[in-house]
PDB file of N, CA and C in Angstrom:
ATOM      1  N   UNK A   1     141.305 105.282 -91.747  1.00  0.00           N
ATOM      2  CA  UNK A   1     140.983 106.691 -91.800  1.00  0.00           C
ATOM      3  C   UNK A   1     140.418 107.103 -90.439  1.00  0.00           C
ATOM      4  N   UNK A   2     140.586 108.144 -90.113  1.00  0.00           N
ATOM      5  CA  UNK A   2     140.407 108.737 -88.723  1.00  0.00           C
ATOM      6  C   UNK A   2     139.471 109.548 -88.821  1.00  0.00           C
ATOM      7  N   UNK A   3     138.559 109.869 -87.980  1.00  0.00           N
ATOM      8  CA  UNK A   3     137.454 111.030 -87.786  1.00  0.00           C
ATOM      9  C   UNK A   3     138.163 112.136 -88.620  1.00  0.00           C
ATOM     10  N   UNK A   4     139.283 112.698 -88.029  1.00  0.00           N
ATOM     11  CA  UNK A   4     139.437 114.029 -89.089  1.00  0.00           C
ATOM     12  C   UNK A   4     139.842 113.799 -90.398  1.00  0.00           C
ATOM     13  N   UNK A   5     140.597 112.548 -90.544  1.00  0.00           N
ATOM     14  CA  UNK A   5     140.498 112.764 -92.135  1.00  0.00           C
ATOM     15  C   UNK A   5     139.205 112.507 -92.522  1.00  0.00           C
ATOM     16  N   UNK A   6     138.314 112.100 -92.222  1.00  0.00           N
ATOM     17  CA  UNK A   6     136.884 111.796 -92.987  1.00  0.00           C
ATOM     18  C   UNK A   6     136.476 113.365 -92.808  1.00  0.00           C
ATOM     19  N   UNK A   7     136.332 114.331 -91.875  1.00  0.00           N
ATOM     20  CA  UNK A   7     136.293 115.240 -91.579  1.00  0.00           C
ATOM     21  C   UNK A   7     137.105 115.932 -92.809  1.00  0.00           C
ATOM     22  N   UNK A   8     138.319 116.007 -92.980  1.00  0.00           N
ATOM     23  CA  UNK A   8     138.988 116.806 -94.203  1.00  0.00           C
ATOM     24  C   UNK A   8     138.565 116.854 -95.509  1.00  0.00           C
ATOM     25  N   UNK A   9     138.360 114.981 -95.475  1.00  0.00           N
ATOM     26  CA  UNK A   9     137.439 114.678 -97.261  1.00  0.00           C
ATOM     27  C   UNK A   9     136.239 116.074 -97.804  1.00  0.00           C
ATOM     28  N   UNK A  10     135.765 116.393 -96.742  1.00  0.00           N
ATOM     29  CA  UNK A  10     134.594 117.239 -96.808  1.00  0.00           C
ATOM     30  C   UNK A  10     134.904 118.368 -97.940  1.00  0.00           C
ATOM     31  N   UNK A  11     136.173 118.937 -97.813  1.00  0.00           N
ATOM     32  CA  UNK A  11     136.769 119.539 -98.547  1.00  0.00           C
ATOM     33  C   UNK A  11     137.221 119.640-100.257  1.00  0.00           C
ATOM     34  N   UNK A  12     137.187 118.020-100.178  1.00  0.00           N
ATOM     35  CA  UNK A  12     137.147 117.674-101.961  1.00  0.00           C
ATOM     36  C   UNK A  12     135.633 117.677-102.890  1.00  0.00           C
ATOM     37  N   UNK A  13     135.857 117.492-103.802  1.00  0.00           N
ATOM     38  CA  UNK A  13     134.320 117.358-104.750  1.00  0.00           C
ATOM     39  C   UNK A  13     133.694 116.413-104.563  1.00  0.00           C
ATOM     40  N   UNK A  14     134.700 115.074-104.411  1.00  0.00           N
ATOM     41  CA  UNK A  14     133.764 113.499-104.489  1.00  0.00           C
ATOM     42  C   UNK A  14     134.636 112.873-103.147  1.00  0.00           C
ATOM     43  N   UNK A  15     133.413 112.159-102.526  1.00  0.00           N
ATOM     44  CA  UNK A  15     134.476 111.383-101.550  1.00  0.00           C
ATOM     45  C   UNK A  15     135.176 110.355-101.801  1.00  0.00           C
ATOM     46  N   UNK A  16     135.860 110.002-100.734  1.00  0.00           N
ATOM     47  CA  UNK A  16     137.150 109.129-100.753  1.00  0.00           C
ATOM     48  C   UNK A  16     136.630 107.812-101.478  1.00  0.00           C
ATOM     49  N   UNK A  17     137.256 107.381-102.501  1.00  0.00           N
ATOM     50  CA  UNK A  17     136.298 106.267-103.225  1.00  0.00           C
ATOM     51  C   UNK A  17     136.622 105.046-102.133  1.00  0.00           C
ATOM     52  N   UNK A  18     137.047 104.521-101.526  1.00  0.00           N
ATOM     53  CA  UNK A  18     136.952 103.195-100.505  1.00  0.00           C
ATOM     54  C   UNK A  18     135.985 103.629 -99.496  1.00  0.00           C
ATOM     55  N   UNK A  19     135.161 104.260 -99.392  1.00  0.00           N
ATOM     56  CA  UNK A  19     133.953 103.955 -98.701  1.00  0.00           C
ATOM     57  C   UNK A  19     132.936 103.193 -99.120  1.00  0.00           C
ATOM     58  N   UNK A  20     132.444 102.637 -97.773  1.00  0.00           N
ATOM     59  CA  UNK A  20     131.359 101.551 -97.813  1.00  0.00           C
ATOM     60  C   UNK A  20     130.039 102.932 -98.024  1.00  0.00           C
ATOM     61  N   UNK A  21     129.186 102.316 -99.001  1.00  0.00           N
ATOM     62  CA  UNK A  21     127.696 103.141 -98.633  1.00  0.00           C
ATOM     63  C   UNK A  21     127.471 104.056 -97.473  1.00  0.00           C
ATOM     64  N   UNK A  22     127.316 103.001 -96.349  1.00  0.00           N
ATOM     65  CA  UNK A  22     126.936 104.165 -94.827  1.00  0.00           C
ATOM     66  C   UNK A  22     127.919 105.081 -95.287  1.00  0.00           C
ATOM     67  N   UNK A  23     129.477 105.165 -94.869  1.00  0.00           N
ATOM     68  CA  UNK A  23     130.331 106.356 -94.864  1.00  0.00           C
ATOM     69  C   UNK A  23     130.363 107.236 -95.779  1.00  0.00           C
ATOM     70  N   UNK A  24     129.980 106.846 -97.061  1.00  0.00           N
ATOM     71  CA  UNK A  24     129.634 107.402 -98.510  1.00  0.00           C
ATOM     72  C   UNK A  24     128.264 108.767 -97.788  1.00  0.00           C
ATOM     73  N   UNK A  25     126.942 107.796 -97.763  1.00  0.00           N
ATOM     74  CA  UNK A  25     126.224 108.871 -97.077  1.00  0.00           C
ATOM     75  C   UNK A  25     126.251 109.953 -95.851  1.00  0.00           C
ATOM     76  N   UNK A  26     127.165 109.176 -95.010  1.00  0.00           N
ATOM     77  CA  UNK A  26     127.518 110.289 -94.282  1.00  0.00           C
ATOM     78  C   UNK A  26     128.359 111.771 -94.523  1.00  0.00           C
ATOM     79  N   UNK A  27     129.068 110.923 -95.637  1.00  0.00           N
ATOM     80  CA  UNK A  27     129.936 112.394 -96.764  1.00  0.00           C
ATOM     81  C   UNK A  27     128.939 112.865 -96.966  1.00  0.00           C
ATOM     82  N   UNK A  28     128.109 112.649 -97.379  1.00  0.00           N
ATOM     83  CA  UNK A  28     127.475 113.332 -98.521  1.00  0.00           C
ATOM     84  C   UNK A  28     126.001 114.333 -97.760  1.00  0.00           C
ATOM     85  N   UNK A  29     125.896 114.193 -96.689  1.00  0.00           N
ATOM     86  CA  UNK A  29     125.053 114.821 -95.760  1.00  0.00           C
ATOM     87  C   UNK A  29     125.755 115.545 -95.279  1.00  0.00           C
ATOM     88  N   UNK A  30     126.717 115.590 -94.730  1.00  0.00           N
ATOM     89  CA  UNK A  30     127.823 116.530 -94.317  1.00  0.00           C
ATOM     90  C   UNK A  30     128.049 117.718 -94.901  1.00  0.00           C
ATOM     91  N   UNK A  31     127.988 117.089 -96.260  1.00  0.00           N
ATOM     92  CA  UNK A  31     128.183 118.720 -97.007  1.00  0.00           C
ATOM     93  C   UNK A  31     127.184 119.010 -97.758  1.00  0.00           C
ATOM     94  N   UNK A  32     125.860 118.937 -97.347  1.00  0.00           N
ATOM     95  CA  UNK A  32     124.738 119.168 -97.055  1.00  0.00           C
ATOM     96  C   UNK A  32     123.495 118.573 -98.558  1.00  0.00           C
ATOM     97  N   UNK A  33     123.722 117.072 -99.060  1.00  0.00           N
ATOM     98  CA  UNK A  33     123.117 116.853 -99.681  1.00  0.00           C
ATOM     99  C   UNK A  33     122.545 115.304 -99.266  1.00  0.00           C
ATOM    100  N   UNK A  34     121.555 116.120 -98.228  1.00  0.00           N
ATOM    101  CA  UNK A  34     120.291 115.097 -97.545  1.00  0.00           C
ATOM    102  C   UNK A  34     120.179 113.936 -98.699  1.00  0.00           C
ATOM    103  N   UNK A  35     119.081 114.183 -99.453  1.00  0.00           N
ATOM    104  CA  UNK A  35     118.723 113.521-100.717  1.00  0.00           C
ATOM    105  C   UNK A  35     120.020 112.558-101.143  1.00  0.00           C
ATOM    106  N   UNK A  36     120.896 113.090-101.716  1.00  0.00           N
ATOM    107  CA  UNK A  36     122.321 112.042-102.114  1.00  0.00           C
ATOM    108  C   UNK A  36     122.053 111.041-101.236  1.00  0.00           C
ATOM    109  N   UNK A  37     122.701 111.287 -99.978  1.00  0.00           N
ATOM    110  CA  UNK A  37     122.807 110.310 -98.838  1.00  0.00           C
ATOM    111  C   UNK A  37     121.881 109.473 -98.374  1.00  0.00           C
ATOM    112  N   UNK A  38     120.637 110.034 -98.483  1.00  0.00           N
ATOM    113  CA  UNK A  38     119.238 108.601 -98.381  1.00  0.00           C
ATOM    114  C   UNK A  38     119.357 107.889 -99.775  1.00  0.00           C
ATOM    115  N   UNK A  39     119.719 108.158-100.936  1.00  0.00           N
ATOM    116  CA  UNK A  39     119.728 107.765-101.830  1.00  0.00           C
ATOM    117  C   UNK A  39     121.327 106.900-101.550  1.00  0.00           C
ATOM    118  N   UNK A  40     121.893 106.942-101.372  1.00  0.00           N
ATOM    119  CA  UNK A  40     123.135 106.235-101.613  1.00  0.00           C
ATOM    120  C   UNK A  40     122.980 105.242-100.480  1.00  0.00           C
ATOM    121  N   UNK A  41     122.241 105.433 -99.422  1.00  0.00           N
ATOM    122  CA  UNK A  41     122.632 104.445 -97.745  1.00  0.00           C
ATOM    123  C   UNK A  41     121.070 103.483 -98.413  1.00  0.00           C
ATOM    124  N   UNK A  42     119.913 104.082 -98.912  1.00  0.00           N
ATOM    125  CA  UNK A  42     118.776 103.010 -99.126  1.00  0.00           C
ATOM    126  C   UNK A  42     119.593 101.888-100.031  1.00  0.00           C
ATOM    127  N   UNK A  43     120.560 101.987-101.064  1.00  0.00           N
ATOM    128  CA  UNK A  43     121.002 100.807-101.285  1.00  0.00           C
ATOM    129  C   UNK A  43     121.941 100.246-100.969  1.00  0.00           C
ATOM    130  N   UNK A  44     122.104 100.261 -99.445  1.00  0.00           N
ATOM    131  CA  UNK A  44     122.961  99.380 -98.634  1.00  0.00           C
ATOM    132  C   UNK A  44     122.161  98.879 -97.815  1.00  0.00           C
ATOM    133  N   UNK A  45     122.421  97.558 -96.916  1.00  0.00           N
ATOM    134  CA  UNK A  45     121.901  96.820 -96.591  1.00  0.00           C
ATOM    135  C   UNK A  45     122.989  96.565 -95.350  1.00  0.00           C
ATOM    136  N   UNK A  46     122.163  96.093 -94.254  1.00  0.00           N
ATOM    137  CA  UNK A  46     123.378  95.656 -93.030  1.00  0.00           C
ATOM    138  C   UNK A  46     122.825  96.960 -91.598  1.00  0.00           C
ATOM    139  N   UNK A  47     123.277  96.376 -90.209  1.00  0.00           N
ATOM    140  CA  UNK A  47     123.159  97.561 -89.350  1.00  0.00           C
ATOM    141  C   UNK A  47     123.512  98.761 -89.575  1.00  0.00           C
ATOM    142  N   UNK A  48     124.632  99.001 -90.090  1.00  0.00           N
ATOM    143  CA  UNK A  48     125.893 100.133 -90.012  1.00  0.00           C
ATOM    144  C   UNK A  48     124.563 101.048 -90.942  1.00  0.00           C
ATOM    145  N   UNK A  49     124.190 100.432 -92.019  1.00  0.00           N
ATOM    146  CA  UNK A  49     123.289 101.250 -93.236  1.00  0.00           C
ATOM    147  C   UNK A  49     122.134 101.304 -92.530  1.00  0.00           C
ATOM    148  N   UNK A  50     121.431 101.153 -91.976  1.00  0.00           N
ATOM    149  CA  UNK A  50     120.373 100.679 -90.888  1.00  0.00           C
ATOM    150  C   UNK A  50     120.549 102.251 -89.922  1.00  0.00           C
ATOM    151  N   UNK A  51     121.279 102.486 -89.615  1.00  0.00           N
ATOM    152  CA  UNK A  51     121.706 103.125 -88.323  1.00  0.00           C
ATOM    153  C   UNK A  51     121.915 104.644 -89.237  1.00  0.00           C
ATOM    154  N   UNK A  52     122.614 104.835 -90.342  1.00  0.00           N
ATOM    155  CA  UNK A  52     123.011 105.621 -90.880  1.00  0.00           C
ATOM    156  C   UNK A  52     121.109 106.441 -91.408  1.00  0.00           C
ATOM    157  N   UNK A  53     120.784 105.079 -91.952  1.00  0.00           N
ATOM    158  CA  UNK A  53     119.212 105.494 -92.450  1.00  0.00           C
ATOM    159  C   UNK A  53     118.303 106.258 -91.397  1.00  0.00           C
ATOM    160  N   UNK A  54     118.361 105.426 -90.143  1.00  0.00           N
ATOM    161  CA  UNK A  54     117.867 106.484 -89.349  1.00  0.00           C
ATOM    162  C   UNK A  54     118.108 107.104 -88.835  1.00  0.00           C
ATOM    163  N   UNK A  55     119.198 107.861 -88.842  1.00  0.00           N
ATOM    164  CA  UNK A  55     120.133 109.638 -88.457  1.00  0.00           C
ATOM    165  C   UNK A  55     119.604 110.233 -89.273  1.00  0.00           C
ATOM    166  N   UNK A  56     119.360 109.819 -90.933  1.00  0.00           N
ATOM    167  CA  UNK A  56     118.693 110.925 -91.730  1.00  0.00           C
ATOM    168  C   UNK A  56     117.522 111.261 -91.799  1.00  0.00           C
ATOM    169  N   UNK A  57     116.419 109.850 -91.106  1.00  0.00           N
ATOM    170  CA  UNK A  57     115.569 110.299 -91.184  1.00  0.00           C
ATOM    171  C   UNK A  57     114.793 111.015 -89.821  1.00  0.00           C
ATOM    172  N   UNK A  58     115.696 111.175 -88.576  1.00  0.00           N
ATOM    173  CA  UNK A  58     115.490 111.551 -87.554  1.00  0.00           C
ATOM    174  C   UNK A  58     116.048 112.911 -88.001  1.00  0.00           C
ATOM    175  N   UNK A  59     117.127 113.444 -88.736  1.00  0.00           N
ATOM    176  CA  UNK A  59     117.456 114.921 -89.240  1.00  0.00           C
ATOM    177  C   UNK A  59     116.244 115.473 -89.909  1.00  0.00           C
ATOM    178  N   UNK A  60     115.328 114.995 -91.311  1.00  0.00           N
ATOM    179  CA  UNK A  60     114.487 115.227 -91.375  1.00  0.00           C
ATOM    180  C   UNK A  60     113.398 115.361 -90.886  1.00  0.00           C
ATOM    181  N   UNK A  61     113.279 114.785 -89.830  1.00  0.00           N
ATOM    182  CA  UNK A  61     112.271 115.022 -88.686  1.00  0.00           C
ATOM    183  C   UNK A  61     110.907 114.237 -88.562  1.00  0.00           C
ATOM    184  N   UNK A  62     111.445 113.299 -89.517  1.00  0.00           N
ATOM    185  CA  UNK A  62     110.424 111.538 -89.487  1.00  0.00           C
ATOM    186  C   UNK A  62     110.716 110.858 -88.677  1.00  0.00           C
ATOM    187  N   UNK A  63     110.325 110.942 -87.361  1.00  0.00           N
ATOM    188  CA  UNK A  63     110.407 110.401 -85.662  1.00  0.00           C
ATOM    189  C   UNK A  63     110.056 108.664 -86.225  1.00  0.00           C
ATOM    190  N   UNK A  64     108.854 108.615 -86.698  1.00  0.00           N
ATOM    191  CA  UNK A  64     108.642 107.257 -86.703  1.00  0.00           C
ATOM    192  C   UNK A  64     109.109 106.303 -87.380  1.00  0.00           C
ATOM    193  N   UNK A  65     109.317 106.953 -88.978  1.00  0.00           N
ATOM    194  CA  UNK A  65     110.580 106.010 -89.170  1.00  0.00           C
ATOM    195  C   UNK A  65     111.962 105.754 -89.262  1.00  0.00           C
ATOM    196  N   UNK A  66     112.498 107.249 -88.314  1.00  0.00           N
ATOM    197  CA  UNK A  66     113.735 107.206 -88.179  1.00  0.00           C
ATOM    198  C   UNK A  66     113.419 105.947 -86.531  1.00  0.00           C
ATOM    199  N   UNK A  67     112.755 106.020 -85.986  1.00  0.00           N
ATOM    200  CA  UNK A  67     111.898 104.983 -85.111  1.00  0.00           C
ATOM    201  C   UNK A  67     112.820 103.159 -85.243  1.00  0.00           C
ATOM    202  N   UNK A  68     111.627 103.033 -86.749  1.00  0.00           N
ATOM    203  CA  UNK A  68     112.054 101.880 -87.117  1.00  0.00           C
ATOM    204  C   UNK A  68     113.270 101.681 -87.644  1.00  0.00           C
ATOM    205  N   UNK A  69     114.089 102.453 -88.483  1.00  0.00           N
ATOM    206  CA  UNK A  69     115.392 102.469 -88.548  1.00  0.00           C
ATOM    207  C   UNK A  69     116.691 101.614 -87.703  1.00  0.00           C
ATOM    208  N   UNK A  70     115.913 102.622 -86.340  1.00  0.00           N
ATOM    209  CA  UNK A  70     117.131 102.621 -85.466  1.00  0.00           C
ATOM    210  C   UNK A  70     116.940 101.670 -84.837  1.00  0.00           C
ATOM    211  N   UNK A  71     115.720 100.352 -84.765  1.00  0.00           N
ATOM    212  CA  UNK A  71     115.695  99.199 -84.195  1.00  0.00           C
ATOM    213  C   UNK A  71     116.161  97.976 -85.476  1.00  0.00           C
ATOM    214  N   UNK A  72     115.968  98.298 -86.755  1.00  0.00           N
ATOM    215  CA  UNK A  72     116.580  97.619 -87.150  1.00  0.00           C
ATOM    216  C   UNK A  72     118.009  97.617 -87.405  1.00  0.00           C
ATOM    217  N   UNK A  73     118.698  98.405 -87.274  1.00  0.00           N
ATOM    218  CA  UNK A  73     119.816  98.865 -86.686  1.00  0.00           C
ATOM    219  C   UNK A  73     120.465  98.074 -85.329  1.00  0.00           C
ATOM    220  N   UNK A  74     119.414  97.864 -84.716  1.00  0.00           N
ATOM    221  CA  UNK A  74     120.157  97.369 -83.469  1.00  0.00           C
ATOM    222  C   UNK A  74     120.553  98.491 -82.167  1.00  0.00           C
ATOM    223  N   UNK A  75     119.889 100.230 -82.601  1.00  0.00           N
ATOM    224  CA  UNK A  75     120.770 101.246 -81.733  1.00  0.00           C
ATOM    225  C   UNK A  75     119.455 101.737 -81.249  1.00  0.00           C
ATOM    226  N   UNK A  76     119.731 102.396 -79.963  1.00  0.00           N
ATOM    227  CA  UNK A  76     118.728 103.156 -79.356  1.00  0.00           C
ATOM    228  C   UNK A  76     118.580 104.377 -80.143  1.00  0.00           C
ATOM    229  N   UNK A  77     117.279 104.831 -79.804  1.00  0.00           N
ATOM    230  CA  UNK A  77     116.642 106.106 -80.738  1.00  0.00           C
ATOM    231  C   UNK A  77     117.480 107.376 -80.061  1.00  0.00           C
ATOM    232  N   UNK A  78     118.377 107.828 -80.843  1.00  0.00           N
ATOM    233  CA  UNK A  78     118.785 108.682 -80.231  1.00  0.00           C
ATOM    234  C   UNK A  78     118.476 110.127 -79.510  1.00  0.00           C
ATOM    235  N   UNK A  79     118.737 111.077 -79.228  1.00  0.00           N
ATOM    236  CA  UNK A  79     118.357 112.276 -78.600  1.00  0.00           C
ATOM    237  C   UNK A  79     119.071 113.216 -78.268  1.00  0.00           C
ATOM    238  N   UNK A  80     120.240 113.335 -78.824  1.00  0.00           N
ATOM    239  CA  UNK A  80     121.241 114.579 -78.396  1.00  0.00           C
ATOM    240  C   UNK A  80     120.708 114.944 -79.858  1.00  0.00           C
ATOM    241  N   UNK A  81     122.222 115.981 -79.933  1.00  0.00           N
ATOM    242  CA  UNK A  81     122.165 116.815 -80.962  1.00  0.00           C
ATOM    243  C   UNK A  81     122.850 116.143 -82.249  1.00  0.00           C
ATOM    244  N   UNK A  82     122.266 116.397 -83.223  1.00  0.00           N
ATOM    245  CA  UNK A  82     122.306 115.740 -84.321  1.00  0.00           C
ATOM    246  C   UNK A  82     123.474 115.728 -84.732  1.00  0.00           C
ATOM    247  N   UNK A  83     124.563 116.593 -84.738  1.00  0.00           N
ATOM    248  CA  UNK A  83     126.235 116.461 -84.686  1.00  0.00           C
ATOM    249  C   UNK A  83     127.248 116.114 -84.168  1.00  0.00           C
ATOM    250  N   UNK A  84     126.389 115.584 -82.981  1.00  0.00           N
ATOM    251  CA  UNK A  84     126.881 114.873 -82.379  1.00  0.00           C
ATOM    252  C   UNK A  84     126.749 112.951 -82.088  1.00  0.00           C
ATOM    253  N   UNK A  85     125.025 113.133 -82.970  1.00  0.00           N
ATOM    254  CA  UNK A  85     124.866 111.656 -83.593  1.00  0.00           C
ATOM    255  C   UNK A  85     125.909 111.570 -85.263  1.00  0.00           C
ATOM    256  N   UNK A  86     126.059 112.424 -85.808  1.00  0.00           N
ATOM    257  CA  UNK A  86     126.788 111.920 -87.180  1.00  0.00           C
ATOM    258  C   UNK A  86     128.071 111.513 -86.478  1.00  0.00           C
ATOM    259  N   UNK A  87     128.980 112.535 -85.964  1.00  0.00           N
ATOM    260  CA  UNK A  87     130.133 112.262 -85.289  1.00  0.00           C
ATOM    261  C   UNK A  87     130.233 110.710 -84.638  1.00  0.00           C
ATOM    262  N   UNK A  88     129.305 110.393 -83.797  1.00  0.00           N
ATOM    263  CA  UNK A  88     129.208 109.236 -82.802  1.00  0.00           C
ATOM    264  C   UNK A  88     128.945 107.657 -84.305  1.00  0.00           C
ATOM    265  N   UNK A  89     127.903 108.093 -84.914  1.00  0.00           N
ATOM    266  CA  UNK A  89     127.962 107.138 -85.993  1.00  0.00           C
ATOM    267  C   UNK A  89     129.254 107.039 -86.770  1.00  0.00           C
ATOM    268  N   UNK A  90     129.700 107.907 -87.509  1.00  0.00           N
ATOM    269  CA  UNK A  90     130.931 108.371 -88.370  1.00  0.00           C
ATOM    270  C   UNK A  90     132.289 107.315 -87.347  1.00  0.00           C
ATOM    271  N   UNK A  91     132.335 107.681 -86.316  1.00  0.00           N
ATOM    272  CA  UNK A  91     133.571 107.126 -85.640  1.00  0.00           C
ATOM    273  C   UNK A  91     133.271 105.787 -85.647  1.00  0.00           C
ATOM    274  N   UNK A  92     131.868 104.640 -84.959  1.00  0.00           N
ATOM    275  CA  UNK A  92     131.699 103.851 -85.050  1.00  0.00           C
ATOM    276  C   UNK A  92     132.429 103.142 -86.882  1.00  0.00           C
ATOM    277  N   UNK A  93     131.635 103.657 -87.472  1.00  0.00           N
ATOM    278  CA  UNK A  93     132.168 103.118 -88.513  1.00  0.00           C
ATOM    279  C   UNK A  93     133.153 103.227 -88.958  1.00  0.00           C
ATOM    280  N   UNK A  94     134.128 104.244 -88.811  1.00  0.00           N
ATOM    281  CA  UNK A  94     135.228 104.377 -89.166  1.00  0.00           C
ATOM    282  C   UNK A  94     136.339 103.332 -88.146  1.00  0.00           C
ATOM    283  N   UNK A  95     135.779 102.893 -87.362  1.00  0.00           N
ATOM    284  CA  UNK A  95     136.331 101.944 -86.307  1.00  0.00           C
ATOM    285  C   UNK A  95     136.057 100.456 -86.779  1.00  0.00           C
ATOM    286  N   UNK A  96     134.793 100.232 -87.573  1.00  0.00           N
ATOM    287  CA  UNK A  96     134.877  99.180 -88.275  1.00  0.00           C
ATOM    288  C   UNK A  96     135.611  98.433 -89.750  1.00  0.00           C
ATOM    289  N   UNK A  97     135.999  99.689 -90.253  1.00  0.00           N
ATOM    290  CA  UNK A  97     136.972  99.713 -90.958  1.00  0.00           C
ATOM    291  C   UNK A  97     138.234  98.493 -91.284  1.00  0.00           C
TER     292      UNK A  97
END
């Protein structure tokens, strides 16, 4: 699946059922249900979920433990614009695929 089709999914009710957790939450923040998506990525486990956890909690605006997140993750704390961290995460994973 390619950035825009994950991008198109946005469009249906439920996402694409072969997503892993992270990509699951990233649907699901996308079309704007914060809550879903910490709830669906806290029970995944691994960097990719790691990394995903702290985009949401750096969107919410919990610096410190979107902080720890993003080192257990393995990724630097990011600092652009936040659509442009989902995008940059979203492709990563969709590249791991």
């Amino acid at each position: 699946m390619t950035l825009i089709e994950f991008r198109d999914s946005l469009a249906r009710a439920k996402p694409p059922a072969d997503l892993a957790a992270p990509l699951e939450a990233l649907w699901h923040d996308a079309r704007g249900d914060w809550d879903r998506a910490h709830r669906t990525v806290m029970s995944a486990r691994g960097r990719s979920a790691a990394w995903v956890h702290a985009y949401l909690h750096r969107k919410e605006g919990d610096r410190d433990n979107a902080r720890y997140w993003y080192e257990r993750a393995q990724q630097p704390v990011a600092s652009g614009s936040l659509a442009n961290e989902w995008a940059a995460i979203a492709s990563a994973l969709l590249d791991e695929r």
